[in-house]
C-alpha atoms as a PDB file:
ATOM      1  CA  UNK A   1      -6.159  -3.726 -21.081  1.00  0.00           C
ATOM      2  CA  UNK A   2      -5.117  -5.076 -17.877  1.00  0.00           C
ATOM      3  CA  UNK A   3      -5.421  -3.163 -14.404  1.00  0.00           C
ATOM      4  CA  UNK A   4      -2.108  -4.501 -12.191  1.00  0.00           C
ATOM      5  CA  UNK A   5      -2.430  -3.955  -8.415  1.00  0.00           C
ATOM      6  CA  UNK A   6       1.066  -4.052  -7.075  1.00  0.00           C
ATOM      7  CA  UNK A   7       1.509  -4.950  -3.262  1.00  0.00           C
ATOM      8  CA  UNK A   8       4.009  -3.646  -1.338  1.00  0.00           C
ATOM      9  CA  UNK A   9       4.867  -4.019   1.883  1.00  0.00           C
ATOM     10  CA  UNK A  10       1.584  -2.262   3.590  1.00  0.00           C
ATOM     11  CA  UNK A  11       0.352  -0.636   0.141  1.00  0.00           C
ATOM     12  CA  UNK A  12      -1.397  -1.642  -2.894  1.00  0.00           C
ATOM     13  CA  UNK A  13      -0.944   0.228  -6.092  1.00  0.00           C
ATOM     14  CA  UNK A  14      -3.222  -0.033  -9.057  1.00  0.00           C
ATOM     15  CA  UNK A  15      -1.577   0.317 -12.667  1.00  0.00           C
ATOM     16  CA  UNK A  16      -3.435   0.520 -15.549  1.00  0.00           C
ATOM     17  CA  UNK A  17      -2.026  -0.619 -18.802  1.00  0.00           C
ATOM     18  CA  UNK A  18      -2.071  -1.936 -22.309  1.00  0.00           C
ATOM     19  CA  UNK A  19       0.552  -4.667 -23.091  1.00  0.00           C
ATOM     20  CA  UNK A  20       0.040  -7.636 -24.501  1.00  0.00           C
ATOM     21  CA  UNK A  21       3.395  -8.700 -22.878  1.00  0.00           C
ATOM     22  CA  UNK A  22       1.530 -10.718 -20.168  1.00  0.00           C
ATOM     23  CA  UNK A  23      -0.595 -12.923 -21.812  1.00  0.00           C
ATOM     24  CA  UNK A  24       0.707 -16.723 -21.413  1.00  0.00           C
ATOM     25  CA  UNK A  25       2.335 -15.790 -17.769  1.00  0.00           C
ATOM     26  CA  UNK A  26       1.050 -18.143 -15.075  1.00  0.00           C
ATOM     27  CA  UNK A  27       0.267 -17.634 -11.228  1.00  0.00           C
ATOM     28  CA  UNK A  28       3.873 -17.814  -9.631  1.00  0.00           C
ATOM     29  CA  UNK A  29       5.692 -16.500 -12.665  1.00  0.00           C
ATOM     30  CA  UNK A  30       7.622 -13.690 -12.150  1.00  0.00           C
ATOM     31  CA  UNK A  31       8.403 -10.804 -14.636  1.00  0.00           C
ATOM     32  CA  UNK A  32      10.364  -7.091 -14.721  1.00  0.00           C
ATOM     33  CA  UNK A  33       8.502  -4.193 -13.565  1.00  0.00           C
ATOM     34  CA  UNK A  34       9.787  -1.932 -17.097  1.00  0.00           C
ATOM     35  CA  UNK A  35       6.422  -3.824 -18.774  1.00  0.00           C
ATOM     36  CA  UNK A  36       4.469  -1.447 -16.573  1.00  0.00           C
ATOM     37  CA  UNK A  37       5.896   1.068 -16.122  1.00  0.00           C
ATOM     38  CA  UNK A  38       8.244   0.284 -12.878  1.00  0.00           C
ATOM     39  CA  UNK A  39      11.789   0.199 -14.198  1.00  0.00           C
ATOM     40  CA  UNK A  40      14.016  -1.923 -11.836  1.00  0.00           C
ATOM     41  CA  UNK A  41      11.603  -4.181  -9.826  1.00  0.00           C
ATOM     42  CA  UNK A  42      10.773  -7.316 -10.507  1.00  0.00           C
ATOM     43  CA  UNK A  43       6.669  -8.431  -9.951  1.00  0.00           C
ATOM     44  CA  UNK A  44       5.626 -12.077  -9.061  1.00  0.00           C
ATOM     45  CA  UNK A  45       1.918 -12.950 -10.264  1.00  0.00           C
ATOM     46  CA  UNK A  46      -0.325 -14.110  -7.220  1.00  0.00           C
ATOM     47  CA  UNK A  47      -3.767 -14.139  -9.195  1.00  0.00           C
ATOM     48  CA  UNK A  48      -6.206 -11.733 -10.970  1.00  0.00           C
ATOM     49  CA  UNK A  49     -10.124 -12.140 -11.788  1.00  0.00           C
ATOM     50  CA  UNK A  50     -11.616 -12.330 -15.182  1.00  0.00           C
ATOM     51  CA  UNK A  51     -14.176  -9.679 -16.946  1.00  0.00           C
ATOM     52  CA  UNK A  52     -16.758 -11.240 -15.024  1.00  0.00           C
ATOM     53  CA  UNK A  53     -15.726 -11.400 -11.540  1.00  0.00           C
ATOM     54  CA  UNK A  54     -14.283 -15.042 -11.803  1.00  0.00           C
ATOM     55  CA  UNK A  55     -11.345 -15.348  -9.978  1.00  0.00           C
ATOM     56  CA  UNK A  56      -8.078 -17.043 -10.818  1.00  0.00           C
ATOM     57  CA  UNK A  57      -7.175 -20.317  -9.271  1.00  0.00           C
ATOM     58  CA  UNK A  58      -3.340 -21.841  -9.495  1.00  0.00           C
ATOM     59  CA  UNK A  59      -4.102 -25.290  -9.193  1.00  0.00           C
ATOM     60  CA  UNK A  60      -6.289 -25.051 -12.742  1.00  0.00           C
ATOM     61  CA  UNK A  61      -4.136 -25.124 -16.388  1.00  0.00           C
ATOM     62  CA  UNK A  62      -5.047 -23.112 -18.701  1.00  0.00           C
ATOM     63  CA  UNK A  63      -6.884 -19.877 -19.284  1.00  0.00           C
ATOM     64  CA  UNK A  64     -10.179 -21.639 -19.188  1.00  0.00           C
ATOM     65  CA  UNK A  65     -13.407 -20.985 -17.053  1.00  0.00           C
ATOM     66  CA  UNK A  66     -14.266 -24.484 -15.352  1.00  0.00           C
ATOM     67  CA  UNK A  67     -16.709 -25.374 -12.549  1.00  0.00           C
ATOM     68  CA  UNK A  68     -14.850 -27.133 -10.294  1.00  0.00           C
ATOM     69  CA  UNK A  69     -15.725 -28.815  -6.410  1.00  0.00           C
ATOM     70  CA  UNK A  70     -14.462 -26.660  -3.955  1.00  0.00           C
ATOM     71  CA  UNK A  71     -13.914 -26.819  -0.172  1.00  0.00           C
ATOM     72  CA  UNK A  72     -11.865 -23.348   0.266  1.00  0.00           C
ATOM     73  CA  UNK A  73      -9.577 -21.346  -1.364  1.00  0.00           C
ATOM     74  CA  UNK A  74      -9.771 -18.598  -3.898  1.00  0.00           C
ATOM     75  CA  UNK A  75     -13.596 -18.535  -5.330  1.00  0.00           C
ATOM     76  CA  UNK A  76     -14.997 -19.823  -2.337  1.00  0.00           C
ATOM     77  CA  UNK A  77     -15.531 -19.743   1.606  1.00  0.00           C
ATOM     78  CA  UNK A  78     -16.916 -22.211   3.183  1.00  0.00           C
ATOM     79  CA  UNK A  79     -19.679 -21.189   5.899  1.00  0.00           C
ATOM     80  CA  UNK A  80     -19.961 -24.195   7.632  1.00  0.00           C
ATOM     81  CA  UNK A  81     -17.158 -26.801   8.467  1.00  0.00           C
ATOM     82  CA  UNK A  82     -16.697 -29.172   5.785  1.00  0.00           C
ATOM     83  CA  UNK A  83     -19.168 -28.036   3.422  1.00  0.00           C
ATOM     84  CA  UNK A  84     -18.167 -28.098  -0.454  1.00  0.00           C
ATOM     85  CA  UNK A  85     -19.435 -26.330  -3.356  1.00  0.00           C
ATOM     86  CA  UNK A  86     -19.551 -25.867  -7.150  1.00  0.00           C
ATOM     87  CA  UNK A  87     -18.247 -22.808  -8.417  1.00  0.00           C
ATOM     88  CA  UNK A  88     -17.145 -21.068 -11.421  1.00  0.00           C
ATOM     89  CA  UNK A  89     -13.148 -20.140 -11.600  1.00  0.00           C
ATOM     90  CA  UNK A  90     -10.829 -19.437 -14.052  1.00  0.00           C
ATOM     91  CA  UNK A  91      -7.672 -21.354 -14.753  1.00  0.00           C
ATOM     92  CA  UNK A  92      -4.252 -19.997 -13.735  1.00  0.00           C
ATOM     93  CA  UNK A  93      -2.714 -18.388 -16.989  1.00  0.00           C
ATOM     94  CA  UNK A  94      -3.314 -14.948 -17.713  1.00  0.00           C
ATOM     95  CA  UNK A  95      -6.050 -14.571 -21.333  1.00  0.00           C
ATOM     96  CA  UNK A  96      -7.395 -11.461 -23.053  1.00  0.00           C
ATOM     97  CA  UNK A  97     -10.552 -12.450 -20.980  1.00  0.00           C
ATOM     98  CA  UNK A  98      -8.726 -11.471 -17.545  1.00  0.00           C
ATOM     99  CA  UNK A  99      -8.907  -7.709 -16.419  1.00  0.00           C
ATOM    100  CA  UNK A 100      -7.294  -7.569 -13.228  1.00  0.00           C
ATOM    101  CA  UNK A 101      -3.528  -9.083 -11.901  1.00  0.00           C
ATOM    102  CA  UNK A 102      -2.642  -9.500  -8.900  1.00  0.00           C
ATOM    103  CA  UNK A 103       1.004  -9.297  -7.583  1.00  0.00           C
ATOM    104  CA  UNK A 104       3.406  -8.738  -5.229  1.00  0.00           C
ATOM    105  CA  UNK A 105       6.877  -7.211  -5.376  1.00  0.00           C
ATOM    106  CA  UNK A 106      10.164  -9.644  -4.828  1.00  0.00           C
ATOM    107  CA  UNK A 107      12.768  -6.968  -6.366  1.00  0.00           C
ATOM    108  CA  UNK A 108      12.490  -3.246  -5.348  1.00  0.00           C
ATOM    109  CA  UNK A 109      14.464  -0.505  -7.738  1.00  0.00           C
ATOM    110  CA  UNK A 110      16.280   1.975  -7.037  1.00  0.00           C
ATOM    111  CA  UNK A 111      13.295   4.653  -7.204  1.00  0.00           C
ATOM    112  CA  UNK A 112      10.190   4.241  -4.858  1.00  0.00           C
ATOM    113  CA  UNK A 113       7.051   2.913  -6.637  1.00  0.00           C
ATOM    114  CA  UNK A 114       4.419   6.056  -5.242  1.00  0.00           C
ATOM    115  CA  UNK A 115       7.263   8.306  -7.201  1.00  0.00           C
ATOM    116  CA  UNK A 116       6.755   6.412 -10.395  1.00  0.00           C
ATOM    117  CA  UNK A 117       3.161   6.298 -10.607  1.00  0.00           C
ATOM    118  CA  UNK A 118       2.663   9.956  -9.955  1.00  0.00           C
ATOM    119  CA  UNK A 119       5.237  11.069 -12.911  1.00  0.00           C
ATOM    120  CA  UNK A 120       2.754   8.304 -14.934  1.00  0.00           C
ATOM    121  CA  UNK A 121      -0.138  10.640 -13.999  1.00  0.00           C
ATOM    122  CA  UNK A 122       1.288  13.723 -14.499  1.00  0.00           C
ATOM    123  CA  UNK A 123       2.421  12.541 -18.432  1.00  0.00           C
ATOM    124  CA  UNK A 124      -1.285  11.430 -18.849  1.00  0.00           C
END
């Protein structure tokens, strides 16, 4: 069970939904809308966070949890200038182990996405 927030434009969506269809994708990939229920756009992954919290990273393979050095970037923020830390993040392809994608819109269909969700709702 995955829960995909879409972003578009100034809105964020959140889609719940059980395929298995995304497991293997990687941060970057991009893939059509129909898996989730938005016929006609196409979706481009920009990250997610495991069951835990852990986010996703893009510059780690796999679908592994690591503890890596970091300086900035997703799983960290630096308080004071230069200051580095250990921390736990996941790698960048999507497991059973991750609950939450992120990702962005780079195709729009023909319908808008607000109408598509709400006939989702309306069936549940």
């Amino acid at each position: 069970m995955f829960k995909v927030v879409v972003s578009h434009k100034d809105k964020s969506y959140q889609i719940e939904t059980d395929t298995d269809k995304l497991i293997g994708l990687k941060i970057g990939d991009e893939f059509d809308g129909s898996i989730i229920g938005l016929p006609g756009y196409k979706l481009k992954i920009t990250g997610g966070s495991d069951k835990d919290g852990f986010p996703m990273r893009k510059d780690i393979e796999g679908s592994r949890r690591v503890k890596v050095l970091l300086s900035s970037g997703p799983g960290f923020k630096p308080r004071r200038k230069g200051e580095r830390r250990r921390k736990s993040v996941r790698g960048n392809t999507i497991s059973e182990d991750i609950v939450q994608v992120n990702t962005v819109v780079v195709k729009e269909g023909e319908k808008p996405i607000k109408e598509l969700i709400s006939k989702k709702e309306k069936e549940e």
